[in-house]
PDB file of N, CA and C in Angstrom:
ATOM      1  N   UNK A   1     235.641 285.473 197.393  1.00  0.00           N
ATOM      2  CA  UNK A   1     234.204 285.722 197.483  1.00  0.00           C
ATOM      3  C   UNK A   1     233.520 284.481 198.059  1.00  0.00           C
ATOM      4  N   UNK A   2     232.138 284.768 198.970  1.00  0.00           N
ATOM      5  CA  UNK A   2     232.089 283.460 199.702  1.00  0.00           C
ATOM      6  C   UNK A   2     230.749 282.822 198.397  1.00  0.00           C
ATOM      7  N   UNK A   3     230.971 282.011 198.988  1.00  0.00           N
ATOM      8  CA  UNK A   3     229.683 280.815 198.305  1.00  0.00           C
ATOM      9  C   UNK A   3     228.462 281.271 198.598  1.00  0.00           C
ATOM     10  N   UNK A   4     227.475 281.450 198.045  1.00  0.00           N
ATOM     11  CA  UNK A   4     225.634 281.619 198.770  1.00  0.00           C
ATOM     12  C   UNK A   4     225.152 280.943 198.574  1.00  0.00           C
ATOM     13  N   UNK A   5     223.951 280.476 199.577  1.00  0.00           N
ATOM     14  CA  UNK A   5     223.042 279.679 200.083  1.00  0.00           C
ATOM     15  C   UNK A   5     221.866 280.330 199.939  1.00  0.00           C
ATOM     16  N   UNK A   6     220.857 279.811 199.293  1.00  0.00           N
ATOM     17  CA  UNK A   6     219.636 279.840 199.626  1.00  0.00           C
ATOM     18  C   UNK A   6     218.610 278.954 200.351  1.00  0.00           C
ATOM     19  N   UNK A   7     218.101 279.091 201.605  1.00  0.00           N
ATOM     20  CA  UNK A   7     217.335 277.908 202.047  1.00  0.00           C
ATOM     21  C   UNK A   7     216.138 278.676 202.218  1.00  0.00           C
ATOM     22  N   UNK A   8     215.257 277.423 201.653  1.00  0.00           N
ATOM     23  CA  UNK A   8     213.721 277.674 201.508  1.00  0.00           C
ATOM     24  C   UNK A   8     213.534 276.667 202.373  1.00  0.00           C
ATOM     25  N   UNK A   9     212.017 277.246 203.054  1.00  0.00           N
ATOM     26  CA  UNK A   9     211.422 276.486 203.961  1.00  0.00           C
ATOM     27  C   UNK A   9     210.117 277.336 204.683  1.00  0.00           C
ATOM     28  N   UNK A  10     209.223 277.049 204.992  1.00  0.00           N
ATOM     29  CA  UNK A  10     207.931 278.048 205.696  1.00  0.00           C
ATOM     30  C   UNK A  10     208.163 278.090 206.954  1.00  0.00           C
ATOM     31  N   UNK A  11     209.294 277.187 207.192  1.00  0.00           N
ATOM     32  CA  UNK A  11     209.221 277.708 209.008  1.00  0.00           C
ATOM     33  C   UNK A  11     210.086 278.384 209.191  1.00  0.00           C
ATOM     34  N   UNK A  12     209.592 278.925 209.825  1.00  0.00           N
ATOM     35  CA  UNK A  12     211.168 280.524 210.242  1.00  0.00           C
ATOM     36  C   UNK A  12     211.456 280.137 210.753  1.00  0.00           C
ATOM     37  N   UNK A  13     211.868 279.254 212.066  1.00  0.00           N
ATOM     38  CA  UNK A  13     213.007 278.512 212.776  1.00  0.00           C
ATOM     39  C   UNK A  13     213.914 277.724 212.456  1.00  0.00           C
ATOM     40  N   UNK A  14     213.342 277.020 210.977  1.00  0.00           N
ATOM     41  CA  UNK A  14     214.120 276.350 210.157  1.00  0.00           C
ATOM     42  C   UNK A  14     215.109 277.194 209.301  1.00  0.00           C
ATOM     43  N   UNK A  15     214.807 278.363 208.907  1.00  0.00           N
ATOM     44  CA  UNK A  15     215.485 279.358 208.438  1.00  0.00           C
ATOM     45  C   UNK A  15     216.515 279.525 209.012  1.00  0.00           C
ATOM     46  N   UNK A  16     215.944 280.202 210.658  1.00  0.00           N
ATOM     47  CA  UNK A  16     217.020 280.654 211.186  1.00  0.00           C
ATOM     48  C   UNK A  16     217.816 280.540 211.917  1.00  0.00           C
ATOM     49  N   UNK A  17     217.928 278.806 212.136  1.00  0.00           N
ATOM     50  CA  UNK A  17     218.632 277.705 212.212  1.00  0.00           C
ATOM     51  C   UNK A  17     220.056 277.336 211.412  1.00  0.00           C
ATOM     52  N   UNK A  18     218.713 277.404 209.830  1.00  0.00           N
ATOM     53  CA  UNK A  18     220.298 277.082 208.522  1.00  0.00           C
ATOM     54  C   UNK A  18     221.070 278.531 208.638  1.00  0.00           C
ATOM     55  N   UNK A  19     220.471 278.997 208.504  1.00  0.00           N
ATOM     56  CA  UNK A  19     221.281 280.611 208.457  1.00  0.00           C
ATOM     57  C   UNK A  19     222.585 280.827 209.332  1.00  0.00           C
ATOM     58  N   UNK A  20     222.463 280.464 210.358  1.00  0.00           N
ATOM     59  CA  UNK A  20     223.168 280.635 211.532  1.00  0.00           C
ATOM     60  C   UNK A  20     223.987 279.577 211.412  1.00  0.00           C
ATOM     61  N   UNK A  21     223.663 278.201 211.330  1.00  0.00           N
ATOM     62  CA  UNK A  21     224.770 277.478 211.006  1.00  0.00           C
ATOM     63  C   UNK A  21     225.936 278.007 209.688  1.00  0.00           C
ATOM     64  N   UNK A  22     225.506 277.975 208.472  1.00  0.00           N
ATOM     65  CA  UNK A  22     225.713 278.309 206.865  1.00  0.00           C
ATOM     66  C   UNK A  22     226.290 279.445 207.173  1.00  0.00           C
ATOM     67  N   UNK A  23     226.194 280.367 208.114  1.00  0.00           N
ATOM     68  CA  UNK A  23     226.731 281.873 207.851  1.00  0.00           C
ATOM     69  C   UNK A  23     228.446 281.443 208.535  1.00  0.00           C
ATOM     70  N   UNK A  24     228.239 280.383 210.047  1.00  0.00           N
ATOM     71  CA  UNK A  24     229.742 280.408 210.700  1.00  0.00           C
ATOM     72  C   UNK A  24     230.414 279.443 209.910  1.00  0.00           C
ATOM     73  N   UNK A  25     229.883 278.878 208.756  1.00  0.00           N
ATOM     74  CA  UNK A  25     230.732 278.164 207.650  1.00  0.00           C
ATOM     75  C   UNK A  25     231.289 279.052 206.811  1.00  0.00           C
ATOM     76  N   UNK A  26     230.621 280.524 207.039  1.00  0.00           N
ATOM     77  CA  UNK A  26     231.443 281.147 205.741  1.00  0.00           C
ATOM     78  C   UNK A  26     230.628 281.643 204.354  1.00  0.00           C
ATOM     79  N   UNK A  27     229.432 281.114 204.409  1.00  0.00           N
ATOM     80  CA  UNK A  27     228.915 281.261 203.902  1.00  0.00           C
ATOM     81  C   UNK A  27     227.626 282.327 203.389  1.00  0.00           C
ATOM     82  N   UNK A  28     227.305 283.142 202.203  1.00  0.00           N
ATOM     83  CA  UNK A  28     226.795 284.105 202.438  1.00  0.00           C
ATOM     84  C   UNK A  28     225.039 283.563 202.303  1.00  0.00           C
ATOM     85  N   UNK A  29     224.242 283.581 203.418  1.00  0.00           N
ATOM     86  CA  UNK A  29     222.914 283.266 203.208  1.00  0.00           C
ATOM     87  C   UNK A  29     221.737 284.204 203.059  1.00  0.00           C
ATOM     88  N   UNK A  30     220.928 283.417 202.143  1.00  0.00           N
ATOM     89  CA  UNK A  30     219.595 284.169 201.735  1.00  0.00           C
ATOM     90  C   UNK A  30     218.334 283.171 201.818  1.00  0.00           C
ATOM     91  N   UNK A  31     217.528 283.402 202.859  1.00  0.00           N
ATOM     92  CA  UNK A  31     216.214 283.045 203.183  1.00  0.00           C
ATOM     93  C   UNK A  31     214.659 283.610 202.167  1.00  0.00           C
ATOM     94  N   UNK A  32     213.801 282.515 201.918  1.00  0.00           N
ATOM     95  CA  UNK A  32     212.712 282.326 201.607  1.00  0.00           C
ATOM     96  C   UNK A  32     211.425 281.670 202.029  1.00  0.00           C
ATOM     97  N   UNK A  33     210.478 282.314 202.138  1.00  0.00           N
ATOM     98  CA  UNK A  33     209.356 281.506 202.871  1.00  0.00           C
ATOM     99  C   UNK A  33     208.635 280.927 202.253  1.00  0.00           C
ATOM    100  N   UNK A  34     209.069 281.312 200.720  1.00  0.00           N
ATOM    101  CA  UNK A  34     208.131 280.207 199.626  1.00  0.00           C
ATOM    102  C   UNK A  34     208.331 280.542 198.410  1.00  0.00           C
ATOM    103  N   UNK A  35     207.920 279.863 197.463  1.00  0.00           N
ATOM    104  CA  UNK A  35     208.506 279.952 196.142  1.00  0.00           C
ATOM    105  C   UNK A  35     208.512 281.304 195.487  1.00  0.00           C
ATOM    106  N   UNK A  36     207.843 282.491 195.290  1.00  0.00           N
ATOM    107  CA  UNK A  36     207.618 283.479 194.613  1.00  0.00           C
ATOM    108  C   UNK A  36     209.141 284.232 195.146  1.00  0.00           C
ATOM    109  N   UNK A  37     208.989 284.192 196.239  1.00  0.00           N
ATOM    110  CA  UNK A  37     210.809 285.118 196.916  1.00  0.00           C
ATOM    111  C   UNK A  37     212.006 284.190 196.686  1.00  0.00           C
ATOM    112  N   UNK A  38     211.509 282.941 196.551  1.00  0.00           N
ATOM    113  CA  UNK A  38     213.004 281.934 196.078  1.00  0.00           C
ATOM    114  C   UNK A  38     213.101 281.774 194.471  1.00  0.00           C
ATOM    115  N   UNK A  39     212.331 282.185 193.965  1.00  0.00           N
ATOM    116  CA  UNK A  39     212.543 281.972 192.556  1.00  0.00           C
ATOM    117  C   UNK A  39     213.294 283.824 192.199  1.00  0.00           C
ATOM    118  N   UNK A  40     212.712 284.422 193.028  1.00  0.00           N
ATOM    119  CA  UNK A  40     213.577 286.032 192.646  1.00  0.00           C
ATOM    120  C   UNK A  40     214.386 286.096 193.670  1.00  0.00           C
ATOM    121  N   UNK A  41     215.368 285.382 194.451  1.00  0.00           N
ATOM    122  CA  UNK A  41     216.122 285.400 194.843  1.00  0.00           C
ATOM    123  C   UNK A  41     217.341 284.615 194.204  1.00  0.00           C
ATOM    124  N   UNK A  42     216.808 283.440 193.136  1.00  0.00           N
ATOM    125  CA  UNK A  42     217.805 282.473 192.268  1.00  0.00           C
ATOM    126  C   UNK A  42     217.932 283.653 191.029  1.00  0.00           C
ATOM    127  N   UNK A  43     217.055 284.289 190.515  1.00  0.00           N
ATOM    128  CA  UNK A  43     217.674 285.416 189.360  1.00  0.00           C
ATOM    129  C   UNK A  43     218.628 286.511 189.777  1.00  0.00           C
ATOM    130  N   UNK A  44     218.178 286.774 190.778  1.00  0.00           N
ATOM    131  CA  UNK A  44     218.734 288.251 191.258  1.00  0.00           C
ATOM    132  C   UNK A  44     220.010 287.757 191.993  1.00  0.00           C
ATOM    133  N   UNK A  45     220.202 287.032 192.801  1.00  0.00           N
ATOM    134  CA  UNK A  45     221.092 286.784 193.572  1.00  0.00           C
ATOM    135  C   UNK A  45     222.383 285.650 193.170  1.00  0.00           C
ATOM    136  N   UNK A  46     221.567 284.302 192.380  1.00  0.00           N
ATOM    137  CA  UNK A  46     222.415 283.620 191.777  1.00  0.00           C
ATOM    138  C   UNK A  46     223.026 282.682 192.754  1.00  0.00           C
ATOM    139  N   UNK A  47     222.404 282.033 193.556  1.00  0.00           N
ATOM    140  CA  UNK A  47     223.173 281.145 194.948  1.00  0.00           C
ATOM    141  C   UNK A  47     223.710 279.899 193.976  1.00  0.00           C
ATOM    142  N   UNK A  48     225.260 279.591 194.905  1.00  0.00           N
ATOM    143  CA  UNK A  48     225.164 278.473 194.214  1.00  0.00           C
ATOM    144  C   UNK A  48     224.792 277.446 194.629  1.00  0.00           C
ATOM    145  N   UNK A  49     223.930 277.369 195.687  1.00  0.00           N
ATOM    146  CA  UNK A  49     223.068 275.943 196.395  1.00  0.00           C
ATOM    147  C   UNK A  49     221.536 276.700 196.870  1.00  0.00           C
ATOM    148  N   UNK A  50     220.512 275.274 196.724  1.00  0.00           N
ATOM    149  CA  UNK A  50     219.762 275.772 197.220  1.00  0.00           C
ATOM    150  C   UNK A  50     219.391 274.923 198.066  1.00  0.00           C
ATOM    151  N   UNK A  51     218.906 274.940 199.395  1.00  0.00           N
ATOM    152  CA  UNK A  51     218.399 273.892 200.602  1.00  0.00           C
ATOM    153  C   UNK A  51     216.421 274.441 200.456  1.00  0.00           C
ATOM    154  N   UNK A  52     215.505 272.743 199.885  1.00  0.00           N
ATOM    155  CA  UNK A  52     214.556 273.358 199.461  1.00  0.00           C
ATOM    156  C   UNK A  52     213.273 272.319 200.130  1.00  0.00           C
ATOM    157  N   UNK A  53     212.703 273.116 200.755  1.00  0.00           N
ATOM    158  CA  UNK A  53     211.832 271.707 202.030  1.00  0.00           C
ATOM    159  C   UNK A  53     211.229 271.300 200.996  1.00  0.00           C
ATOM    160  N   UNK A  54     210.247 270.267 200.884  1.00  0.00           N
ATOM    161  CA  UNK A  54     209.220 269.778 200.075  1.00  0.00           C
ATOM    162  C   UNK A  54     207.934 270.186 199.625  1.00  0.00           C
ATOM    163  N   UNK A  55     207.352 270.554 201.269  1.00  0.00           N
ATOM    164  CA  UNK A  55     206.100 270.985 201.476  1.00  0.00           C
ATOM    165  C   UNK A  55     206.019 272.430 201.807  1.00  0.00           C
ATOM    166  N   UNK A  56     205.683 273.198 201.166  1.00  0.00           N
ATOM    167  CA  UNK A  56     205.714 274.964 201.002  1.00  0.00           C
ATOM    168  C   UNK A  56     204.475 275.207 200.841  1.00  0.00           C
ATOM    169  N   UNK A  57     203.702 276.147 201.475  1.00  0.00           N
ATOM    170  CA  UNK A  57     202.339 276.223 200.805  1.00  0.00           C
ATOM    171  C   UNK A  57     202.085 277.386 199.280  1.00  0.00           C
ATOM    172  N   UNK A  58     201.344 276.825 199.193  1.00  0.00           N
ATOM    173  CA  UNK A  58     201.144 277.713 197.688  1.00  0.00           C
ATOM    174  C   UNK A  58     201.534 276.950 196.637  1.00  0.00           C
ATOM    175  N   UNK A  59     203.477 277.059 196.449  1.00  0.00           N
ATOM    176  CA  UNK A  59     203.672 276.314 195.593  1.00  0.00           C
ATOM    177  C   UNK A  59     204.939 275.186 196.100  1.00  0.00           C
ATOM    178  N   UNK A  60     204.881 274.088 195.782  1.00  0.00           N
ATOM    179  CA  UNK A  60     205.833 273.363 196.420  1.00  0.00           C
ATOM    180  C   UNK A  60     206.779 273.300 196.301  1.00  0.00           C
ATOM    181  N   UNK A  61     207.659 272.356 197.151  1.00  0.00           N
ATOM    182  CA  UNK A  61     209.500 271.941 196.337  1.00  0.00           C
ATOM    183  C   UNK A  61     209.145 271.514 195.176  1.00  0.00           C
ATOM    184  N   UNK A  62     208.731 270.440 194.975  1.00  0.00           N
ATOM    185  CA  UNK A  62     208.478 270.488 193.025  1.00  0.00           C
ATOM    186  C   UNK A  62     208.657 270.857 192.159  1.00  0.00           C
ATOM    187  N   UNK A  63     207.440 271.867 192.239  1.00  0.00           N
ATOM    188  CA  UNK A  63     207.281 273.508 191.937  1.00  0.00           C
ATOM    189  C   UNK A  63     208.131 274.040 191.502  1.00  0.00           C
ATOM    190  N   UNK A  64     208.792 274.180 192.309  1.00  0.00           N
ATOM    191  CA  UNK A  64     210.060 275.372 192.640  1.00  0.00           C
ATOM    192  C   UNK A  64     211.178 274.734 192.198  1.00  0.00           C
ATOM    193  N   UNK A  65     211.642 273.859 192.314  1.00  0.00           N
ATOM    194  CA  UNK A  65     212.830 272.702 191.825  1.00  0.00           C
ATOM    195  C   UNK A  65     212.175 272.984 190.064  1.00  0.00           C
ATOM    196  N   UNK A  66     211.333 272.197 189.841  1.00  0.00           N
ATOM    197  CA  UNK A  66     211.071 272.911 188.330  1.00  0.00           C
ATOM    198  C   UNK A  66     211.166 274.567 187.654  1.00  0.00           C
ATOM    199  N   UNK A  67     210.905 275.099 188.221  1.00  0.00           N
ATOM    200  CA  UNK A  67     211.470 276.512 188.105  1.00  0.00           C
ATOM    201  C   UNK A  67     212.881 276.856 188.246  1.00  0.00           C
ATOM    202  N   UNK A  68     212.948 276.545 189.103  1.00  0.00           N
ATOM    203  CA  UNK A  68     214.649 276.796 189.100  1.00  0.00           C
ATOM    204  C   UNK A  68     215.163 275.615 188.309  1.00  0.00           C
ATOM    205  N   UNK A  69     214.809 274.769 187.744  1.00  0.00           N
ATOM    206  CA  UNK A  69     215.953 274.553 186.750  1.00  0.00           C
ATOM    207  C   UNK A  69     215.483 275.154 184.843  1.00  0.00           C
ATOM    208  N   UNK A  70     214.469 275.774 185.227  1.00  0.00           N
ATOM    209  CA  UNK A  70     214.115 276.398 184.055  1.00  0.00           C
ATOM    210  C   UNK A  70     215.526 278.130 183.848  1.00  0.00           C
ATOM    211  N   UNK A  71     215.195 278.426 184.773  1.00  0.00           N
ATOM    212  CA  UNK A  71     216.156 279.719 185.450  1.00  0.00           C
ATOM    213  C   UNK A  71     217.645 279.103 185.472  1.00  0.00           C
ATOM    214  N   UNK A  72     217.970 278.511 186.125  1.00  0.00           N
ATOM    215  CA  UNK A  72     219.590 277.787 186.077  1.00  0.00           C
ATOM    216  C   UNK A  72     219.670 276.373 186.320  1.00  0.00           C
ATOM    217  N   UNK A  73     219.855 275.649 185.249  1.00  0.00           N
ATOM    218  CA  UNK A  73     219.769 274.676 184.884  1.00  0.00           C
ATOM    219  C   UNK A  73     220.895 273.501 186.232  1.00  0.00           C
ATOM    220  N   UNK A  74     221.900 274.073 186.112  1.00  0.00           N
ATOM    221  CA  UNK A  74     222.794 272.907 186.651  1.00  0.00           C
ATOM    222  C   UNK A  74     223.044 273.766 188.503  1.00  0.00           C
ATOM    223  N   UNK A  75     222.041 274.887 188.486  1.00  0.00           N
ATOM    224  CA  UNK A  75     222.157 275.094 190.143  1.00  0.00           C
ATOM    225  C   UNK A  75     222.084 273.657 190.978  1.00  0.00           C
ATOM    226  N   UNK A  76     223.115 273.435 192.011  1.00  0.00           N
ATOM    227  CA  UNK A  76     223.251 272.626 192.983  1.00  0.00           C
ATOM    228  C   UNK A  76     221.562 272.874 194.190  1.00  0.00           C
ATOM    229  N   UNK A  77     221.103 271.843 194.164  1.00  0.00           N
ATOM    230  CA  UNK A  77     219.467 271.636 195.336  1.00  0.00           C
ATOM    231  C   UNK A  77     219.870 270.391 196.116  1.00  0.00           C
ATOM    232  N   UNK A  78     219.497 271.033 197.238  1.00  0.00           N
ATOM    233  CA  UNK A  78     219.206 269.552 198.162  1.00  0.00           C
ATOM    234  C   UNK A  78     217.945 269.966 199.042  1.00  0.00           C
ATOM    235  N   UNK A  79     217.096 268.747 198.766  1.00  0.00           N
ATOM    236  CA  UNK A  79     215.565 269.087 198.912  1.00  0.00           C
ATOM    237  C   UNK A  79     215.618 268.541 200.874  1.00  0.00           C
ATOM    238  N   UNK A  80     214.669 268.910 201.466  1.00  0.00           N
ATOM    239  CA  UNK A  80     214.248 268.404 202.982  1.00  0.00           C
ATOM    240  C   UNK A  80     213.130 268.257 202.811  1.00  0.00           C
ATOM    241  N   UNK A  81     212.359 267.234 203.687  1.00  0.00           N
ATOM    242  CA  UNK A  81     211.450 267.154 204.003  1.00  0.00           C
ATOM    243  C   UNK A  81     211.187 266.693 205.395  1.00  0.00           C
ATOM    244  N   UNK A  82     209.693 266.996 205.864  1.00  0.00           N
ATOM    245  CA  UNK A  82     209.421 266.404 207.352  1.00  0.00           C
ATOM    246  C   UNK A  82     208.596 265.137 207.246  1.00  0.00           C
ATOM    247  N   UNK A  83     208.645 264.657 205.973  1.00  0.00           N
ATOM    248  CA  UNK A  83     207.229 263.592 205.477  1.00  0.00           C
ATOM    249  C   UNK A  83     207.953 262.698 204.683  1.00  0.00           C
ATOM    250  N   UNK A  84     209.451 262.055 204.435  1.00  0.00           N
ATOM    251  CA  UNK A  84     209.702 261.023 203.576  1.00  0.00           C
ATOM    252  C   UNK A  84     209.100 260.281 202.671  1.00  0.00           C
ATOM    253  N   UNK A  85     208.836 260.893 201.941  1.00  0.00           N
ATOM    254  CA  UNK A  85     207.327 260.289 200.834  1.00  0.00           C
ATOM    255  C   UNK A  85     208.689 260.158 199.777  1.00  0.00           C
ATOM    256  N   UNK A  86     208.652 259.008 199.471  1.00  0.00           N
ATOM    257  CA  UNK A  86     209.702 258.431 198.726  1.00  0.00           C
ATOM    258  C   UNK A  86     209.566 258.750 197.429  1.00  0.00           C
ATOM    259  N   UNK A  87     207.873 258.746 196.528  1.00  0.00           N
ATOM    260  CA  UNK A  87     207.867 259.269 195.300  1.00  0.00           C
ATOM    261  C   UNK A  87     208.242 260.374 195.058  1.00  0.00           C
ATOM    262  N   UNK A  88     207.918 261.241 196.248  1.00  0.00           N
ATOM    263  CA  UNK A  88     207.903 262.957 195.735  1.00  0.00           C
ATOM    264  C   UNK A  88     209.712 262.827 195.995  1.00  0.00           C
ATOM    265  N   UNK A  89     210.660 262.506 196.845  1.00  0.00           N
ATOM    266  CA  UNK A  89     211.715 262.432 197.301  1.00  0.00           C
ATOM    267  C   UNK A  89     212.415 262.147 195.709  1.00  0.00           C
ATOM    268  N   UNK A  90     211.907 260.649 195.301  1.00  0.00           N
ATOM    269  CA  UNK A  90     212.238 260.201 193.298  1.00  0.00           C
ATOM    270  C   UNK A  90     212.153 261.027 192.252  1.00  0.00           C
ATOM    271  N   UNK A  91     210.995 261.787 192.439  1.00  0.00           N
ATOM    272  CA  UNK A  91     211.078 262.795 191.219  1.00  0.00           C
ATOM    273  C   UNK A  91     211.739 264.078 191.931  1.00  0.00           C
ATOM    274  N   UNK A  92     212.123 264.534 193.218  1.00  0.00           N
ATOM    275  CA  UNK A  92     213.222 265.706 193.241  1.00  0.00           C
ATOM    276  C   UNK A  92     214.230 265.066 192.511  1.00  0.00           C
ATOM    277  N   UNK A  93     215.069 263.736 192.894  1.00  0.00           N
ATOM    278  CA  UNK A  93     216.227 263.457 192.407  1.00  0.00           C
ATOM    279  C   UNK A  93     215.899 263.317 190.715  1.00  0.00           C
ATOM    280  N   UNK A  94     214.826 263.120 189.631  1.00  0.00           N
ATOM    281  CA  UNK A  94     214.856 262.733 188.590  1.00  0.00           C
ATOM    282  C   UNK A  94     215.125 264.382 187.972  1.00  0.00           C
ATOM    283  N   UNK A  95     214.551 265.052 189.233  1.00  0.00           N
ATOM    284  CA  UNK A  95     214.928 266.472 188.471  1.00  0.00           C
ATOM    285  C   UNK A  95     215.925 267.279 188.537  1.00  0.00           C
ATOM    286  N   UNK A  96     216.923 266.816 189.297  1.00  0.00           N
ATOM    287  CA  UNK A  96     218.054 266.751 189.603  1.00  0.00           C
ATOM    288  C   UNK A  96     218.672 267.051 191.014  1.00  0.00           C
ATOM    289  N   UNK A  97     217.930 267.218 191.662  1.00  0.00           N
ATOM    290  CA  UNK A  97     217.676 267.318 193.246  1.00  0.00           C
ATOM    291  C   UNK A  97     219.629 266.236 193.121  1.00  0.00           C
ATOM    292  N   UNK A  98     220.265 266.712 194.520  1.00  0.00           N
ATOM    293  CA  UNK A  98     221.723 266.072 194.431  1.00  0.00           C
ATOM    294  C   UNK A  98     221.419 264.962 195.666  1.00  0.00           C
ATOM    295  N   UNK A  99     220.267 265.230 196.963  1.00  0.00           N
ATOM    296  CA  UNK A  99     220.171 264.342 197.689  1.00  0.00           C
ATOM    297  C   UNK A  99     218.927 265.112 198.824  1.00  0.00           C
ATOM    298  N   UNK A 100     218.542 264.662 199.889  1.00  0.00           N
ATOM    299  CA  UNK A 100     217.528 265.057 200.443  1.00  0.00           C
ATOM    300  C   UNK A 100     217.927 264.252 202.187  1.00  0.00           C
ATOM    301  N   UNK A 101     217.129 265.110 202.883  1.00  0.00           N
ATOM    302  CA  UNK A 101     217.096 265.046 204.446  1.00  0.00           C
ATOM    303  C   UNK A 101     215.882 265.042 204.803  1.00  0.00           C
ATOM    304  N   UNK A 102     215.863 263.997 205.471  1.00  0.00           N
ATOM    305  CA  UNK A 102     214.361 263.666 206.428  1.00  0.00           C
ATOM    306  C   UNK A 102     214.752 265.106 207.843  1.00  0.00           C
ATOM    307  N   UNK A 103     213.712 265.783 207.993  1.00  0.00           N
ATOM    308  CA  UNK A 103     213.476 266.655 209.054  1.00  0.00           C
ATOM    309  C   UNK A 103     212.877 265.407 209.974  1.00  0.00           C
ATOM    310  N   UNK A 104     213.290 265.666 211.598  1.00  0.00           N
ATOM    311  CA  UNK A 104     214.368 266.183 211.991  1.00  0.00           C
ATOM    312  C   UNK A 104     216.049 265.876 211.443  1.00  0.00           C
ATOM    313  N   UNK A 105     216.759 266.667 210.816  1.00  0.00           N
ATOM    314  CA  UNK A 105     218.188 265.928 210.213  1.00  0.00           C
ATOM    315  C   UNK A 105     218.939 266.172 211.137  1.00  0.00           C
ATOM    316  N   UNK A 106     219.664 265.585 210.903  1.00  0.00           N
ATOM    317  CA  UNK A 106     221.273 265.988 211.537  1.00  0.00           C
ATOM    318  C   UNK A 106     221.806 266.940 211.444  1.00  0.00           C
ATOM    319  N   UNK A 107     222.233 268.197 212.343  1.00  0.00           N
ATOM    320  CA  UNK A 107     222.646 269.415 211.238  1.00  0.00           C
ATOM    321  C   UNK A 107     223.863 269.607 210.717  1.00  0.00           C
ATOM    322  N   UNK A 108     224.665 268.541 211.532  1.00  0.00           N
ATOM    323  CA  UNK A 108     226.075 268.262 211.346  1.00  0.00           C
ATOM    324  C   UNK A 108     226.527 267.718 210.189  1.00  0.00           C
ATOM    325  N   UNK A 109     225.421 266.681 209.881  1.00  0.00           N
ATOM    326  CA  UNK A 109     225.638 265.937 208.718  1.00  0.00           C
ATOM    327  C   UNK A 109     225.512 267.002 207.479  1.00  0.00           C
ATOM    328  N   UNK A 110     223.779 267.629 207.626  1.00  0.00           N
ATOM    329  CA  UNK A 110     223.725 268.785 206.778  1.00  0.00           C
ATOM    330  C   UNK A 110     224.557 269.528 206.126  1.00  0.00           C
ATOM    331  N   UNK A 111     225.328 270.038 207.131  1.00  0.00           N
ATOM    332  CA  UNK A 111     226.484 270.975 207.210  1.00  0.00           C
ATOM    333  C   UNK A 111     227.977 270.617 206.026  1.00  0.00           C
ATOM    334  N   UNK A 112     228.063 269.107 206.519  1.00  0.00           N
ATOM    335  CA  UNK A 112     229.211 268.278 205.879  1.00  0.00           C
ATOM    336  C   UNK A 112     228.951 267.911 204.696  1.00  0.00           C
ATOM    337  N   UNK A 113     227.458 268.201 203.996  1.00  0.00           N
ATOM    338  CA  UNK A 113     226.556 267.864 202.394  1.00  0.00           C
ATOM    339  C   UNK A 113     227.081 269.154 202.105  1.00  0.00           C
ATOM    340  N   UNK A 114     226.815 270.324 202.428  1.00  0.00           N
ATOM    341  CA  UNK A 114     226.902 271.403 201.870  1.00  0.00           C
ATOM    342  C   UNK A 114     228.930 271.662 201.738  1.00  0.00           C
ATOM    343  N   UNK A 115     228.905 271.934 202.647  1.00  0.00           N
ATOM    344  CA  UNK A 115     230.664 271.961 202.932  1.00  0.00           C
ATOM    345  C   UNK A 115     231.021 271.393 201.323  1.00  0.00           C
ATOM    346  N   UNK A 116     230.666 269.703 201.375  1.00  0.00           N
ATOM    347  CA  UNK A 116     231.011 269.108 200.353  1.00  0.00           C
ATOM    348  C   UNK A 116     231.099 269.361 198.968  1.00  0.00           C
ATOM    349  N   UNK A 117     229.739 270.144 198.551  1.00  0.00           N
ATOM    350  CA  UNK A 117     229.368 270.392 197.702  1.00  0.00           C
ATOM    351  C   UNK A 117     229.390 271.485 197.040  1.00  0.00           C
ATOM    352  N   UNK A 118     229.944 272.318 198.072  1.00  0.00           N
ATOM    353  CA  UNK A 118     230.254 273.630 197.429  1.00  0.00           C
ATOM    354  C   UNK A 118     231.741 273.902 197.581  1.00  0.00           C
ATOM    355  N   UNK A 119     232.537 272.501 197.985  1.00  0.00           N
ATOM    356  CA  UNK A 119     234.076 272.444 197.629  1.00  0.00           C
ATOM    357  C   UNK A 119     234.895 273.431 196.945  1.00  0.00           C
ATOM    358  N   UNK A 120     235.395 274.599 197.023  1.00  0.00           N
ATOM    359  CA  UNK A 120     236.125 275.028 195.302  1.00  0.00           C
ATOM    360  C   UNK A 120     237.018 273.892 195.125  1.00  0.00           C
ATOM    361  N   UNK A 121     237.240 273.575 193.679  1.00  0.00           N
ATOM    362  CA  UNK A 121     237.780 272.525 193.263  1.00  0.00           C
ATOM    363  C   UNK A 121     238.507 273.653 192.288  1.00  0.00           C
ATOM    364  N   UNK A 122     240.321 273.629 192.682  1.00  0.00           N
ATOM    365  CA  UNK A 122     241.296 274.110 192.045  1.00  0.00           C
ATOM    366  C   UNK A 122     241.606 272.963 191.086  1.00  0.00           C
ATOM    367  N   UNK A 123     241.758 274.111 189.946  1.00  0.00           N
ATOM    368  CA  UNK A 123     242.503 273.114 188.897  1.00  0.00           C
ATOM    369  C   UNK A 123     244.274 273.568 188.908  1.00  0.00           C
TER     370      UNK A 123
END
């Protein structure tokens, strides 16, 4: 069974960017344009990563990073942003955020975070 992805973000090019990369990894993806569809996409669907921009309108990565760990506590997040604001960047990681990407990122690198992180690890 493959791994799922959820990436949040308001720009649909950014979407359908990760999508397209994340899908020829193998991976099964599910898109959100903002918190109300990514928070019922983490109940219903259960991804085990989420890729989560910062700045969302309505409600933010924050936001939403707080919610979802109310919903599933030890879900894997890696937050993006286009604005490196180092505090808001500190409290994703205090909330358990695993690491974060300045937009424009690398998508290669991207790619090799996720790969990583959603390893199966045989015992």
């Amino acid at each position: 069974m493959s791994k799922k992805v959820l990436v949040v973000d308001d720009q649909y090019g950014i979407r359908i960017l990760l999508n397209e990369v994340l899908e020829k990894e193998g991976y099964q993806v599910f898109q959100a344009p903002n918190g109300p569809v990514a928070l019922e996409i983490v109940k219903e669907k259960k991804p085990d990563l989420v890729l989560l921009d910062m700045k969302i309108p309505g409600m933010d990565g924050l936001e939403i990073l707080r919610h979802i760990r109310v919903i599933e506590p030890d879900l894997k997040v890696i937050m993006m942003t286009a604005y490196g604001e180092l505090d808001l960047i500190k409290e994703a990681m205090a909330l358990g955020a695993l690491t974060h990407f300045t937009k424009p990122f690398d998508i290669d690198e991207l790619r090799r975070t996720v790969n990583s992180e959603l390893a199966v690890q045989e015992v």
